[in-house]
Protein backbone atom coordinates (compact mmCIF):
# COMPACT_ATOMS: atom_id res chain seq x y z
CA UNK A 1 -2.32 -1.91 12.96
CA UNK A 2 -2.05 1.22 15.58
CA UNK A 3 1.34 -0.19 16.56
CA UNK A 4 3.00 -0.20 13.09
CA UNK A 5 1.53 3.30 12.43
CA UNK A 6 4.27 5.05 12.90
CA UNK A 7 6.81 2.53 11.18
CA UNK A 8 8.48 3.67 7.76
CA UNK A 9 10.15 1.79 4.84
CA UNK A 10 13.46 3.04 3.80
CA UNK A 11 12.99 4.39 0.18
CA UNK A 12 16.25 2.32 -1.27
CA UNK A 13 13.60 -0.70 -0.41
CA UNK A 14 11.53 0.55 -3.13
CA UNK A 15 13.09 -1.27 -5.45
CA UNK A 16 11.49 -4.30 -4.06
CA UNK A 17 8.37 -3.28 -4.40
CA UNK A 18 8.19 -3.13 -7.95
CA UNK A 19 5.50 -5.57 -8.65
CA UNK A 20 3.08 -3.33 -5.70
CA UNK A 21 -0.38 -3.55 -6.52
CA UNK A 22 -2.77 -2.29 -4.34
CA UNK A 23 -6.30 -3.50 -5.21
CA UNK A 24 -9.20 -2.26 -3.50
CA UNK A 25 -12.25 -3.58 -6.08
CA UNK A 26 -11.58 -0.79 -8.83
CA UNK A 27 -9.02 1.14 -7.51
CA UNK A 28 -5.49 0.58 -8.16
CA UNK A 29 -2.11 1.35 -7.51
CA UNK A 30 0.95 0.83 -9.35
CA UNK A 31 4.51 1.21 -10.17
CA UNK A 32 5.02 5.23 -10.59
CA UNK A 33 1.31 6.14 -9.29
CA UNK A 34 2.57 4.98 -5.41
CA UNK A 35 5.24 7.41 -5.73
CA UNK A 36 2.71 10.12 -5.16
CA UNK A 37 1.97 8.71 -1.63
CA UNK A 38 5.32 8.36 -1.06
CA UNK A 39 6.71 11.21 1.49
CA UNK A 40 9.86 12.17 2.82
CA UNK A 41 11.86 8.84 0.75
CA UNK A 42 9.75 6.84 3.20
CA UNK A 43 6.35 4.61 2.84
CA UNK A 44 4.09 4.66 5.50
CA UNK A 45 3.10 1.65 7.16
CA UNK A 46 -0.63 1.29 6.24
CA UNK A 47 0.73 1.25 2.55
CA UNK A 48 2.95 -1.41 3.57
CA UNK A 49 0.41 -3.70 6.00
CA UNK A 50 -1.21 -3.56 2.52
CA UNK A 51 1.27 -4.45 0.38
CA UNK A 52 2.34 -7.24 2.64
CA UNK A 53 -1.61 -8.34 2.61
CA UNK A 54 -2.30 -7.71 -0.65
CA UNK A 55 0.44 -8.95 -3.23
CA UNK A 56 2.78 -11.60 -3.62
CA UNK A 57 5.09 -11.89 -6.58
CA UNK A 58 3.54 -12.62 -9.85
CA UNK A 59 0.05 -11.94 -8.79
CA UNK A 60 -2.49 -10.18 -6.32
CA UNK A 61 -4.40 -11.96 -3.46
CA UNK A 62 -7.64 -10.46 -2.93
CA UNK A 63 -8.25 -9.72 0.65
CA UNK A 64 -11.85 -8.57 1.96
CA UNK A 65 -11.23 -4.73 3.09
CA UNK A 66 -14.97 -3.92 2.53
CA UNK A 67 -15.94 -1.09 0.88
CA UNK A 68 -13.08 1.21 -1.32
CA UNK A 69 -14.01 4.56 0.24
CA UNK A 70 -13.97 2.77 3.59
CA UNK A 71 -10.35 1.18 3.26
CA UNK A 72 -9.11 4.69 1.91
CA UNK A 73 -10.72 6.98 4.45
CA UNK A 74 -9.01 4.37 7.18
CA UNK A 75 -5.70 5.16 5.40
CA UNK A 76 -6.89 8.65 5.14
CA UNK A 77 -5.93 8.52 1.57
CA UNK A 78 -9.31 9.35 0.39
């Protein structure tokens, strides 16, 4: 993942990501409430690794990230 770090997606993409759902056990993110970890019209690239692990259309796939605080602090989200 340290060599997509620094990769963005361009914001006009955003409107592909309507269906993003971030599930970590409890926690979850979606539609407007990713907007507020959206910076400078771009997404990071941890948000996206997740997205692209996470969620397909018309559902989520569970993945094992361990523990919530864990996965967040290793976004540095938390």
């Amino acid at each position: 993942m340290d060599s997509i770090q620094h990769l963005s997606l361009p914001f006009n993409m955003l409107r592909n990501l309507i269906y993003l759902d971030l599930c970590w056990n409890s926690l979850q993110l979606v539609g407007r409430n990713i907007l507020s970890l959206i910076a400078d019209r771009n997404i990071r690239a941890p948000l996206l690794y997740l997205y692209l692990r996470c969620t397909r259309i018309g559902g989520t796939i569970p993945e094992n990230f361990g523990n919530n605080m864990s996965a967040l602090r290793e976004l540095g989200l938390d």
